[in-house]
PDB file of N, CA and C in Angstrom:
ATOM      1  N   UNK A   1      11.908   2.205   7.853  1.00  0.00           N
ATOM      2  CA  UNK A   1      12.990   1.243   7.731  1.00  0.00           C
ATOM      3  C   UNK A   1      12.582   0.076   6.835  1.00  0.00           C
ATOM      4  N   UNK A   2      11.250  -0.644   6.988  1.00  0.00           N
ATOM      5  CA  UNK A   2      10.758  -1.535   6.257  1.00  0.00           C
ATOM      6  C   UNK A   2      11.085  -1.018   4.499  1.00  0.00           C
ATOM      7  N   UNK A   3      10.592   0.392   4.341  1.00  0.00           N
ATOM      8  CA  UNK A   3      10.415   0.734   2.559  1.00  0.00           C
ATOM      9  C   UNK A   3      12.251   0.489   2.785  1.00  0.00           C
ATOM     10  N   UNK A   4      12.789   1.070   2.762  1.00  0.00           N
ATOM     11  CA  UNK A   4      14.474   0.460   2.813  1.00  0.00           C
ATOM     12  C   UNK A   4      14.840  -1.042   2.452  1.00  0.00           C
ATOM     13  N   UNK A   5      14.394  -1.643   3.583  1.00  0.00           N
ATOM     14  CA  UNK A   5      15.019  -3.089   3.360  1.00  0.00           C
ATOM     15  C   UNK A   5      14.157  -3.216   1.960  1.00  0.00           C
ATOM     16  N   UNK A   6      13.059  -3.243   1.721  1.00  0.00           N
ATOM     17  CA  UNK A   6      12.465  -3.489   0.320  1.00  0.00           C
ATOM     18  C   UNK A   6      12.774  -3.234  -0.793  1.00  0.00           C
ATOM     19  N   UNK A   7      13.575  -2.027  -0.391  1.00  0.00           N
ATOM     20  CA  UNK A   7      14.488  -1.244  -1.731  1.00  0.00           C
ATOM     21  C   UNK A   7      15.772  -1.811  -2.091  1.00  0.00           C
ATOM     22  N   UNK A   8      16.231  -2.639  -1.011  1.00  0.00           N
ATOM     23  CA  UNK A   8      17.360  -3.002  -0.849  1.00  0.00           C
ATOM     24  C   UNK A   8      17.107  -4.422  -1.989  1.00  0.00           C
ATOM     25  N   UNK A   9      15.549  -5.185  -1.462  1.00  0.00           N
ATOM     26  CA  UNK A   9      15.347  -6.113  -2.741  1.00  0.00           C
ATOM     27  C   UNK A   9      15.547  -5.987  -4.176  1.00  0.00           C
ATOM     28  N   UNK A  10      14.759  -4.816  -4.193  1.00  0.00           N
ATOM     29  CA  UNK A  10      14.409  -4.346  -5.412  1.00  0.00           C
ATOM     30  C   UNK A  10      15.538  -4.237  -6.110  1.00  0.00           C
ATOM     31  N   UNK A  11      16.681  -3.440  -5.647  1.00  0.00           N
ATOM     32  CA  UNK A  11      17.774  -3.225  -6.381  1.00  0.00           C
ATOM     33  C   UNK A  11      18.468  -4.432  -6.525  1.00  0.00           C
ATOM     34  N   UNK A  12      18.804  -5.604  -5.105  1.00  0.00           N
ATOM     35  CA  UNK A  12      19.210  -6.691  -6.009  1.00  0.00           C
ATOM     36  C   UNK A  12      18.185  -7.244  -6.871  1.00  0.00           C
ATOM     37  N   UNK A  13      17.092  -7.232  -6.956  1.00  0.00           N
ATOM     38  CA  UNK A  13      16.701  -8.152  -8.282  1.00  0.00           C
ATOM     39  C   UNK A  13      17.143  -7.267  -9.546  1.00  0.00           C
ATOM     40  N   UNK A  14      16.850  -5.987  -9.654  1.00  0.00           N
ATOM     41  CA  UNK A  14      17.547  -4.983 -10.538  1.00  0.00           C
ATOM     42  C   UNK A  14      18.380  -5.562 -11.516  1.00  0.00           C
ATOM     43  N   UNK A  15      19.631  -5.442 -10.086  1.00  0.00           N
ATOM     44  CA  UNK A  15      20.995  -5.755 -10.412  1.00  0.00           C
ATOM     45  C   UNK A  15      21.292  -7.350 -11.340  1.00  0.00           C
ATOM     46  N   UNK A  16      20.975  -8.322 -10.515  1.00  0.00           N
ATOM     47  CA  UNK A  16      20.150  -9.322 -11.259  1.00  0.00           C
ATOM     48  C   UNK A  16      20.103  -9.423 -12.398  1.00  0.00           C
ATOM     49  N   UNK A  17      18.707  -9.119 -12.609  1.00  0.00           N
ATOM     50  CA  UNK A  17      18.562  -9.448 -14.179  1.00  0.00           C
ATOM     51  C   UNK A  17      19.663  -8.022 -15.161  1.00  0.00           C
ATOM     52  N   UNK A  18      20.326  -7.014 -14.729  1.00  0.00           N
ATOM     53  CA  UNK A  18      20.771  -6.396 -15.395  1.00  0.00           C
ATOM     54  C   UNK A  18      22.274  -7.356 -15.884  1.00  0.00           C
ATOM     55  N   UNK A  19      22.606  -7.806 -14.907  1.00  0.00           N
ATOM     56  CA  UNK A  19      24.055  -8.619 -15.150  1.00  0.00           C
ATOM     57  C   UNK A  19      23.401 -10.297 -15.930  1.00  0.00           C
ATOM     58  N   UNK A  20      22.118 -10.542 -16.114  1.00  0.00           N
ATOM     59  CA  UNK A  20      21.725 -11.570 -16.983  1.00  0.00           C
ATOM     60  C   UNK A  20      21.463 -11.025 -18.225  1.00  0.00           C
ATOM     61  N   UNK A  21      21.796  -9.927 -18.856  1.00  0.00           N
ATOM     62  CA  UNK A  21      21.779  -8.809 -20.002  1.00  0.00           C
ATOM     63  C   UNK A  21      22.717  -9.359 -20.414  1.00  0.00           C
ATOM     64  N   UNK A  22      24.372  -9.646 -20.244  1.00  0.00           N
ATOM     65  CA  UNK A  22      25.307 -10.057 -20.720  1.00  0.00           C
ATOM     66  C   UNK A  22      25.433 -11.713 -21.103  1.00  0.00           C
ATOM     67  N   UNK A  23      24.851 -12.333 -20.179  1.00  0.00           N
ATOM     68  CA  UNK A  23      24.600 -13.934 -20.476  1.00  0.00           C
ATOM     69  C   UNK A  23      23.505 -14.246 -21.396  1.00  0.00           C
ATOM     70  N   UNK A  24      22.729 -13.470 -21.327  1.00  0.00           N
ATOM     71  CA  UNK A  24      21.500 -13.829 -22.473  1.00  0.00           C
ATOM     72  C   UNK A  24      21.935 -13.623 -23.748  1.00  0.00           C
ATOM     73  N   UNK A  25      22.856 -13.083 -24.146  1.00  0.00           N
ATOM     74  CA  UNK A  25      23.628 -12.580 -25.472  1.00  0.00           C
ATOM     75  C   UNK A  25      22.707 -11.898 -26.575  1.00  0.00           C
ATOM     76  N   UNK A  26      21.775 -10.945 -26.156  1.00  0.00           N
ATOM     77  CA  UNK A  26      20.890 -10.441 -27.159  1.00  0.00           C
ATOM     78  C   UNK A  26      19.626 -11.500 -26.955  1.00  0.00           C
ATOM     79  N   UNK A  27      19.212 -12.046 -25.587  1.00  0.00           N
ATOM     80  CA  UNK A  27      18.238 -12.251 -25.547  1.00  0.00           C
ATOM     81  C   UNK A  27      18.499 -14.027 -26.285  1.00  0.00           C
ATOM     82  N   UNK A  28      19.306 -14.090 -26.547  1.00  0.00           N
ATOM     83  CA  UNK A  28      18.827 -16.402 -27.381  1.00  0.00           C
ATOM     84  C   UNK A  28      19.384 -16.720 -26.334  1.00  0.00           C
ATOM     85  N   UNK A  29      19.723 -16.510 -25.416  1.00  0.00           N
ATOM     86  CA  UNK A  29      19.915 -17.788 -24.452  1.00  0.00           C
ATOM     87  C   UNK A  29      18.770 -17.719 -22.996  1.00  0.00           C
ATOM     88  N   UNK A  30      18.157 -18.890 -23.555  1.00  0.00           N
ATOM     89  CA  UNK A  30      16.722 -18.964 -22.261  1.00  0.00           C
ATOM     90  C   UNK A  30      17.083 -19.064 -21.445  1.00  0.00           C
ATOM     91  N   UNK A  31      17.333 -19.379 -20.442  1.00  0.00           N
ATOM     92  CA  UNK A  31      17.777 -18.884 -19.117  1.00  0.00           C
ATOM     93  C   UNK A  31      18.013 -17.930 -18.390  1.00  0.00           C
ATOM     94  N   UNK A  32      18.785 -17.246 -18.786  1.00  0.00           N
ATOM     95  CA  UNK A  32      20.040 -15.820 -18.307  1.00  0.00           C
ATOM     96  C   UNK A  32      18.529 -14.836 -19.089  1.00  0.00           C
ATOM     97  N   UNK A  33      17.656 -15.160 -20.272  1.00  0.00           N
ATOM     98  CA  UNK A  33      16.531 -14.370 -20.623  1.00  0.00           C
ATOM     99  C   UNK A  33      15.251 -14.329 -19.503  1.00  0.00           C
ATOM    100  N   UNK A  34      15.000 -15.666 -19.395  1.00  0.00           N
ATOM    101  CA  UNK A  34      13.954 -16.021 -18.058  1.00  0.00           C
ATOM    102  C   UNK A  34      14.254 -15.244 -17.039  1.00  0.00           C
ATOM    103  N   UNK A  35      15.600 -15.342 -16.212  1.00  0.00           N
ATOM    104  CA  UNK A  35      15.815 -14.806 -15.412  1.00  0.00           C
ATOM    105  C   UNK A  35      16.179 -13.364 -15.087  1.00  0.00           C
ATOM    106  N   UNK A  36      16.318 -12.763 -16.344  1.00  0.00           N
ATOM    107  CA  UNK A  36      16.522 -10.849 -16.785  1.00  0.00           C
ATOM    108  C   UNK A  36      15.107 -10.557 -16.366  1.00  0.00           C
ATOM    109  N   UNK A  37      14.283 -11.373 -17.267  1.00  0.00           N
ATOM    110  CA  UNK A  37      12.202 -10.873 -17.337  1.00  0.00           C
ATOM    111  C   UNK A  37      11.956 -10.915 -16.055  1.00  0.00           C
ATOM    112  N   UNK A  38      12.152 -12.158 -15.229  1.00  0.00           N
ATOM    113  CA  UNK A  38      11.618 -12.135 -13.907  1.00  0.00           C
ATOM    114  C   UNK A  38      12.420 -11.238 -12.855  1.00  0.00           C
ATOM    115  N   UNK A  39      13.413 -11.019 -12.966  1.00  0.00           N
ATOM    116  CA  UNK A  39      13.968  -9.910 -12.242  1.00  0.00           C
ATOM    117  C   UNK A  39      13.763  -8.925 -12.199  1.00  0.00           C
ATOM    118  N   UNK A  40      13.414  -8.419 -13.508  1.00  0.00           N
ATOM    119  CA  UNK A  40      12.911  -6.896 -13.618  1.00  0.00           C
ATOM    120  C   UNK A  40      11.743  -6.822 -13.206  1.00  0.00           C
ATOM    121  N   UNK A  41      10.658  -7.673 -13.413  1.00  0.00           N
ATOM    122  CA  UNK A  41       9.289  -7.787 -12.833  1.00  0.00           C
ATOM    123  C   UNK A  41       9.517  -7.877 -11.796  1.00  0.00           C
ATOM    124  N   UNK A  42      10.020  -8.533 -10.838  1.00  0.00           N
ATOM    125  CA  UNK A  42      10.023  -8.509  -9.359  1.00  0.00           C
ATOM    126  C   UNK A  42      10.570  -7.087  -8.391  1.00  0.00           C
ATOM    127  N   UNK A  43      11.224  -6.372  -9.726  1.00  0.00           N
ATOM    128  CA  UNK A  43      12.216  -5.300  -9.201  1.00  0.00           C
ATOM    129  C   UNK A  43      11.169  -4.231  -9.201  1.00  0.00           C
ATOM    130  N   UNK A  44      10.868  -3.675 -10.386  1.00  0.00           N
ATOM    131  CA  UNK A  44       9.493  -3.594 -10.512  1.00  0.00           C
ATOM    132  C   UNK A  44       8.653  -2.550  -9.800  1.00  0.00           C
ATOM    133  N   UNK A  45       7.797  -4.280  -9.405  1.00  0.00           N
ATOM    134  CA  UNK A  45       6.942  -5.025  -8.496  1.00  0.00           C
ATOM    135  C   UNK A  45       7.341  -4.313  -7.059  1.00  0.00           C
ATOM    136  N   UNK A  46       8.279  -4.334  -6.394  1.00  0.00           N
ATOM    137  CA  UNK A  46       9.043  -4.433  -5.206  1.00  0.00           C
ATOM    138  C   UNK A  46       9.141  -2.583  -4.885  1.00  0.00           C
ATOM    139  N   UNK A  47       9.896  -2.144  -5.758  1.00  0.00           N
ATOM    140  CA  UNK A  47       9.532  -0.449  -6.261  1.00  0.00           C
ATOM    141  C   UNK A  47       8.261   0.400  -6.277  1.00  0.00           C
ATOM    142  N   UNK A  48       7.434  -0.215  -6.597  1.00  0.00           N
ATOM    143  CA  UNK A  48       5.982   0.163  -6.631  1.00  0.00           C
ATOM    144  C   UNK A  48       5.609   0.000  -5.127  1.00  0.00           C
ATOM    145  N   UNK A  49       6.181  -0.798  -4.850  1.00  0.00           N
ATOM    146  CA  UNK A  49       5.459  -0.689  -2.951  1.00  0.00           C
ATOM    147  C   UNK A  49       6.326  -0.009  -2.079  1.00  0.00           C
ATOM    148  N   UNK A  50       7.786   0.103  -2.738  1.00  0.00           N
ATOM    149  CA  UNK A  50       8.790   0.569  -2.186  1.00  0.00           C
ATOM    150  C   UNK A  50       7.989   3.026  -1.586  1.00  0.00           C
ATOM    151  N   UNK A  51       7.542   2.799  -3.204  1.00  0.00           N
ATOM    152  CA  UNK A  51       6.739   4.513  -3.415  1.00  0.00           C
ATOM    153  C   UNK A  51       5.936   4.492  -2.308  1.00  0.00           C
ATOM    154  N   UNK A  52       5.572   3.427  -1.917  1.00  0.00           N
ATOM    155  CA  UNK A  52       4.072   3.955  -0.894  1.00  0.00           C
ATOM    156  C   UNK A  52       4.757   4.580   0.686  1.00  0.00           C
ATOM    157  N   UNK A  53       6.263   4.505   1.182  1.00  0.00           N
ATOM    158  CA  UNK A  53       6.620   4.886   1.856  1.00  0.00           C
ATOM    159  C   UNK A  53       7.969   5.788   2.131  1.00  0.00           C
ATOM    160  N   UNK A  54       8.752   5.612   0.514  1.00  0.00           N
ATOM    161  CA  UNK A  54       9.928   6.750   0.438  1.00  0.00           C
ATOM    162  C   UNK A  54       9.246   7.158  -0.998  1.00  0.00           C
ATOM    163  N   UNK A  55       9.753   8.664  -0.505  1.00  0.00           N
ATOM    164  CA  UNK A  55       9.737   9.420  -2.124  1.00  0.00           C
ATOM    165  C   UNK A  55      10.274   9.162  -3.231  1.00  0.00           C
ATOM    166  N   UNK A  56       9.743   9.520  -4.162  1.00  0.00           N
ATOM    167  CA  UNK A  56      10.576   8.892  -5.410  1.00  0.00           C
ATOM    168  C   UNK A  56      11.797   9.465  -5.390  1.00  0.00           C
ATOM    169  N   UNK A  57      11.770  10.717  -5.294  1.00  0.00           N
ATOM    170  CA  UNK A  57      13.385  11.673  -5.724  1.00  0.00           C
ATOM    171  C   UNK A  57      13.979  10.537  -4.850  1.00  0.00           C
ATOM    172  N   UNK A  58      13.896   9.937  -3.661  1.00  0.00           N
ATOM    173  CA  UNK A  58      14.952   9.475  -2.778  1.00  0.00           C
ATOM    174  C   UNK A  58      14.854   8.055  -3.324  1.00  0.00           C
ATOM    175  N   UNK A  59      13.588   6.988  -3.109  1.00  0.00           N
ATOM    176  CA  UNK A  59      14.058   6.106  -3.837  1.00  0.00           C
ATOM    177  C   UNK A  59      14.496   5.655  -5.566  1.00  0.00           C
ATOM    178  N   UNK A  60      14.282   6.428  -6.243  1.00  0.00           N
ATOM    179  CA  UNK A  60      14.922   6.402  -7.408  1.00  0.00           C
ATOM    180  C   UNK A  60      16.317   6.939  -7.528  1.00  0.00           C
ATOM    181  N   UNK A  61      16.766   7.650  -6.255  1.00  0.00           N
ATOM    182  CA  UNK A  61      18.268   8.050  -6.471  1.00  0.00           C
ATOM    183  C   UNK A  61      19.343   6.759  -6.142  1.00  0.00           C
ATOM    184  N   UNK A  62      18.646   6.060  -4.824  1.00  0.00           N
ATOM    185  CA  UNK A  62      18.932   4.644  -4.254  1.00  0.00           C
ATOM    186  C   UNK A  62      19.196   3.537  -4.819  1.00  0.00           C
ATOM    187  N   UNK A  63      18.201   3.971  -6.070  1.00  0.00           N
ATOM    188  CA  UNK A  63      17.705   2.323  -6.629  1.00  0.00           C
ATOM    189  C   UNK A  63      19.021   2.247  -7.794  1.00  0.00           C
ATOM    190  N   UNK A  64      18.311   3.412  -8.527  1.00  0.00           N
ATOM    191  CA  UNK A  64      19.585   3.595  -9.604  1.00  0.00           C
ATOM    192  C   UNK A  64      21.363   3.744  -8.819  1.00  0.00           C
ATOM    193  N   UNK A  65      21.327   4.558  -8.096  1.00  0.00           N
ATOM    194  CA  UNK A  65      22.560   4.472  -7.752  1.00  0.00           C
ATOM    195  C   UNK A  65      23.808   3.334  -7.246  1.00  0.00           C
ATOM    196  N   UNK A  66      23.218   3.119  -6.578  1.00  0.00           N
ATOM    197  CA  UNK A  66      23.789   1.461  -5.962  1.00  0.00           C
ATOM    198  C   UNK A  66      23.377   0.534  -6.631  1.00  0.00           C
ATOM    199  N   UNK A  67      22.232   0.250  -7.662  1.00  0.00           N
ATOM    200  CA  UNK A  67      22.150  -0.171  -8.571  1.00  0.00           C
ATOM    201  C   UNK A  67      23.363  -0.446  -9.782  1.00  0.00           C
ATOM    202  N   UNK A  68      23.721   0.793 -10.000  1.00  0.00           N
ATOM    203  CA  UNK A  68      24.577   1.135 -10.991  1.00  0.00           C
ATOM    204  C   UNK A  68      25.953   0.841 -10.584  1.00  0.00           C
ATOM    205  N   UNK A  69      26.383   1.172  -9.168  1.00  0.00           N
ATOM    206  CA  UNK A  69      27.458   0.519  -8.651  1.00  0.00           C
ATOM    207  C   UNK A  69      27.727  -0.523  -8.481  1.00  0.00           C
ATOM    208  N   UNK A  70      26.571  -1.542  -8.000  1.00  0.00           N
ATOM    209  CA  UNK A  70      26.386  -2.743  -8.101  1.00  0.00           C
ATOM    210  C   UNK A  70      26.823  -3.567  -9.013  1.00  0.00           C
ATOM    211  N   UNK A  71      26.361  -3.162 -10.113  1.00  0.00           N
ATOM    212  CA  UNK A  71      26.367  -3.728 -11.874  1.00  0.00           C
ATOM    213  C   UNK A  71      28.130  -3.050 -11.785  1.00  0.00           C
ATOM    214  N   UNK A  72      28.610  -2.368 -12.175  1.00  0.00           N
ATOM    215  CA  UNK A  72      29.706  -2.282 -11.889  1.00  0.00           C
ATOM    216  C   UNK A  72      30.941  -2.667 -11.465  1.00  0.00           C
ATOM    217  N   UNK A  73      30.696  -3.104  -9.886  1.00  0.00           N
ATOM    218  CA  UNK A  73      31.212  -4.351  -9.288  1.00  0.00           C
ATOM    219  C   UNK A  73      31.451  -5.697 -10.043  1.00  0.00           C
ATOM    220  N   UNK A  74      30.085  -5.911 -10.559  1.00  0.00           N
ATOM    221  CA  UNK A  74      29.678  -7.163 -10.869  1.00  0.00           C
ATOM    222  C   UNK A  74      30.629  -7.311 -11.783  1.00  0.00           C
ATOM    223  N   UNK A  75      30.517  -6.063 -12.905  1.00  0.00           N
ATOM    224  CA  UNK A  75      31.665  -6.398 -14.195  1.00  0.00           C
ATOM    225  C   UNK A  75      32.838  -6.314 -13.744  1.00  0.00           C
ATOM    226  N   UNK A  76      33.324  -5.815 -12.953  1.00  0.00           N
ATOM    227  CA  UNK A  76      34.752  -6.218 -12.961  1.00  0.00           C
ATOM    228  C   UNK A  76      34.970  -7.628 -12.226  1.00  0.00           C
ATOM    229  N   UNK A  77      34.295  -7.895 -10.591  1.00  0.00           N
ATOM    230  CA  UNK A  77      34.495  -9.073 -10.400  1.00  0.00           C
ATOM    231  C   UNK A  77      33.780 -10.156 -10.843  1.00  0.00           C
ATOM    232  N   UNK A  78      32.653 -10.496 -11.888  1.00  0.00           N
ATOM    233  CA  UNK A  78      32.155 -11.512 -12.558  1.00  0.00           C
ATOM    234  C   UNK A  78      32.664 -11.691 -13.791  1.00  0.00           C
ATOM    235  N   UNK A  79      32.778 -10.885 -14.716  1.00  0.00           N
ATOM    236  CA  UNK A  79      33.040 -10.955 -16.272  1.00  0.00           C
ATOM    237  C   UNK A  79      34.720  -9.857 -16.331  1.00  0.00           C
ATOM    238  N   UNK A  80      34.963 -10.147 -14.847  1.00  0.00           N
ATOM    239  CA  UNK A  80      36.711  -9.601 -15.566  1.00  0.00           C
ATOM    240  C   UNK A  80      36.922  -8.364 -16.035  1.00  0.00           C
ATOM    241  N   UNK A  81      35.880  -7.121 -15.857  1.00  0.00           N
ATOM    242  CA  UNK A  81      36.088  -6.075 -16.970  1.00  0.00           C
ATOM    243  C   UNK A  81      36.543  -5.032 -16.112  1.00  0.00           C
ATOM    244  N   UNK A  82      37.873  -4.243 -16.744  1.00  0.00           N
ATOM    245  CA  UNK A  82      38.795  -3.109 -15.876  1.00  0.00           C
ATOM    246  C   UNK A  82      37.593  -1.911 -16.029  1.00  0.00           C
ATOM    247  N   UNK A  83      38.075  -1.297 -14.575  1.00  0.00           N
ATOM    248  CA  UNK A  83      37.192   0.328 -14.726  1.00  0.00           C
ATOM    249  C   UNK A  83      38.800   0.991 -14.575  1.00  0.00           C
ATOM    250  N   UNK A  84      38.164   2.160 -15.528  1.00  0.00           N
ATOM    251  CA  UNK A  84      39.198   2.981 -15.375  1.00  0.00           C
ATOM    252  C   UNK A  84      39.816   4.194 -14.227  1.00  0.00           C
ATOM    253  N   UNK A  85      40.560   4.876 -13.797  1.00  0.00           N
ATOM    254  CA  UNK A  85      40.776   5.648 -12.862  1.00  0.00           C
ATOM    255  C   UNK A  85      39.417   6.303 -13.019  1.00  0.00           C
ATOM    256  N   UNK A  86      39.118   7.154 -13.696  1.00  0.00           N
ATOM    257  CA  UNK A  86      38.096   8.314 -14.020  1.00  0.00           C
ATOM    258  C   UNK A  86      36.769   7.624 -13.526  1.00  0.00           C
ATOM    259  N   UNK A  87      36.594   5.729 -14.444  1.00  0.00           N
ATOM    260  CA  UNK A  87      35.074   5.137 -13.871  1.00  0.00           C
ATOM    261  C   UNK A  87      35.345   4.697 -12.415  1.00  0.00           C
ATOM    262  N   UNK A  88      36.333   4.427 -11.986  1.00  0.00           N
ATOM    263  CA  UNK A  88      36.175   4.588 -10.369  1.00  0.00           C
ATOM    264  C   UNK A  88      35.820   5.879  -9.205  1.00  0.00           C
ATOM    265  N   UNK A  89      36.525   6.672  -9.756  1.00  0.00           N
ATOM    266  CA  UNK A  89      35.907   7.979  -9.730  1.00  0.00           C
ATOM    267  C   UNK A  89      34.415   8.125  -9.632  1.00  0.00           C
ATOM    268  N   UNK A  90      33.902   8.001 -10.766  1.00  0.00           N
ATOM    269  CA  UNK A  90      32.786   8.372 -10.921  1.00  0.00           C
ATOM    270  C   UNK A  90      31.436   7.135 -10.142  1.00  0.00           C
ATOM    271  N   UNK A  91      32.344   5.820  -9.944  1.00  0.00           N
ATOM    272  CA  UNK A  91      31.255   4.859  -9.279  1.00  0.00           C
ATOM    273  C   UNK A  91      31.261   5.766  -7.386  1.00  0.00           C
ATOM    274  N   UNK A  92      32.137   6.255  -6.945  1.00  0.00           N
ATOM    275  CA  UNK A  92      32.328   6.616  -6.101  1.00  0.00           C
ATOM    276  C   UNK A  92      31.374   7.837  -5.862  1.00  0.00           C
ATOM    277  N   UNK A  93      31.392   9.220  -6.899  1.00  0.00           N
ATOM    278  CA  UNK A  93      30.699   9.979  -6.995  1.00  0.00           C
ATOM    279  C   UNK A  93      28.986   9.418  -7.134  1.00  0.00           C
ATOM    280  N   UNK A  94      28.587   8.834  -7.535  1.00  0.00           N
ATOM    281  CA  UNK A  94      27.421   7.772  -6.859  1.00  0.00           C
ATOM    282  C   UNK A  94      27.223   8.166  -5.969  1.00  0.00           C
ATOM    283  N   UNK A  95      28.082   7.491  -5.257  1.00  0.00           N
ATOM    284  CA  UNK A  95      27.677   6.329  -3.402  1.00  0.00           C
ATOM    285  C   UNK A  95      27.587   8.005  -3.144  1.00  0.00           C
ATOM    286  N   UNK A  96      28.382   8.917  -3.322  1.00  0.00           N
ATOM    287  CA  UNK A  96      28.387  10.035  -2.684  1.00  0.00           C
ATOM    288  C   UNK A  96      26.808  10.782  -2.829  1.00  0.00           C
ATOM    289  N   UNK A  97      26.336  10.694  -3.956  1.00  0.00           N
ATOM    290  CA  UNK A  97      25.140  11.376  -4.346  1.00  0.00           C
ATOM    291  C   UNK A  97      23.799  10.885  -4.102  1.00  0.00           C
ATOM    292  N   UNK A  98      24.167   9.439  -4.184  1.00  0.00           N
ATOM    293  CA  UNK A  98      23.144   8.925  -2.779  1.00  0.00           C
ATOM    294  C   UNK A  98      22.727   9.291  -1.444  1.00  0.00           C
ATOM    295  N   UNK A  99      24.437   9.374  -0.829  1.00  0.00           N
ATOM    296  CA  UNK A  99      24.076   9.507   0.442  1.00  0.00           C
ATOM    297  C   UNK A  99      24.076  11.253   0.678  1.00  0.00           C
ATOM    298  N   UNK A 100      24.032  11.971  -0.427  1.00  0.00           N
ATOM    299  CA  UNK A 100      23.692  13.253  -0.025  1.00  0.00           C
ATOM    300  C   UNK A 100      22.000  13.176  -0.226  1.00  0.00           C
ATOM    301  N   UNK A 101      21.561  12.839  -1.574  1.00  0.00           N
ATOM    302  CA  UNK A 101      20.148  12.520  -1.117  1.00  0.00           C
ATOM    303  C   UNK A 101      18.851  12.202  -0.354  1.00  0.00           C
ATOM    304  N   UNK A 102      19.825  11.445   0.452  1.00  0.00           N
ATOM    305  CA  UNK A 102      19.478  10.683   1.559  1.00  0.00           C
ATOM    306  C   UNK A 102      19.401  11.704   3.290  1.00  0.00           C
ATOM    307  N   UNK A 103      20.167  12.545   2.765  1.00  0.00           N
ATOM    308  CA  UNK A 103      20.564  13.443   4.030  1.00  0.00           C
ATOM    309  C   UNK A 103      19.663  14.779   3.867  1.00  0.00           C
ATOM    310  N   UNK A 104      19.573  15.076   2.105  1.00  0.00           N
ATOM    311  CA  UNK A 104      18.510  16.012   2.461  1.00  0.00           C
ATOM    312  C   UNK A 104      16.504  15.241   2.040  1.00  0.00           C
ATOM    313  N   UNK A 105      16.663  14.466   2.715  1.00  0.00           N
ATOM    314  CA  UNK A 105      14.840  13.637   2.127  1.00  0.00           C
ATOM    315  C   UNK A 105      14.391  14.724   2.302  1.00  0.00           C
ATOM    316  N   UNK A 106      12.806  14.501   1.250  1.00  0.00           N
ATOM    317  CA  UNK A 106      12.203  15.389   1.121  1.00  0.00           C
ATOM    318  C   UNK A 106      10.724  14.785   1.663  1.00  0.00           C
ATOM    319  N   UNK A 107       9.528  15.708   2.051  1.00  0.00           N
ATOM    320  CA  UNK A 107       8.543  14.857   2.884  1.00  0.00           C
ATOM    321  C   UNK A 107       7.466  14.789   1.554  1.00  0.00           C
ATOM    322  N   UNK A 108       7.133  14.032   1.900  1.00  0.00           N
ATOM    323  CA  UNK A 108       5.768  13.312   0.923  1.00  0.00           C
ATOM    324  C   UNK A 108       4.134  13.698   0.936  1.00  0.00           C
ATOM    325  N   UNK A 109       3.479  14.228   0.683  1.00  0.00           N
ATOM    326  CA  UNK A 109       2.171  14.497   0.448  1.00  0.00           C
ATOM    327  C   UNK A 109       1.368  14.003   0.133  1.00  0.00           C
ATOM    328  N   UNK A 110       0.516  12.779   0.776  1.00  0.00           N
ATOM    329  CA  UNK A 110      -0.331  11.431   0.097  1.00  0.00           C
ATOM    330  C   UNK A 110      -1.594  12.269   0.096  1.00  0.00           C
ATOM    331  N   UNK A 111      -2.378  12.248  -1.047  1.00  0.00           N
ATOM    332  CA  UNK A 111      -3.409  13.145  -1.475  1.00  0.00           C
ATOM    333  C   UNK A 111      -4.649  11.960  -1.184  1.00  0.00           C
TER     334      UNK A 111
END
């Protein structure tokens, strides 16, 4: 449960600096840049310890997935931007492929 909640960090810092991608405007605006670098480092960071107790197939399906939905969200309710029937669709097909992931985990082999 602990690697979870950690993952749960990880992806918001992710998410984070991915939605400071649009405010940094190609990187010249310091701030929204500071805060992309340190997000991803912390995300990272957070991921790497996240491995020592879920598998990758499962946490990389997690991270990215709700990740990606996340960022998603974000654009339509932060920066206003329409998804279409089809990208709702498909943010949905996500959450779905997550939580099939999740249902078949696979066990881990620490050598």
């Amino acid at each position: 449960m602990k690697g979870y909640i950690i993952l749960l960090f990880s992806i918001a810092f992710e998410v984070l600096g991915t939605s400071m991608l649009k405010l940094s405007d190609g990187f010249t605006q310091l701030i929204p840049s500071v805060i992309l670098l340190v997000s991803f480092a912390v995300s990272f960071t957070l991921m790497g310890i996240v491995l020592k107790t879920i598998p990758l197939s499962i946490a990389y399906s997690v991270w990215a997935g709700l990740g990606t939905v996340a960022t998603g969200l974000i654009g339509v309710f932060v920066y206003g931007e329409v998804l279409s029937t089809l990208n709702s669709i498909g943010l949905i097909v996500i959450v779905l492929g997550v939580i099939v992931m999740n249902f078949g985990k696979t066990n881990t082999v620490h050598g």
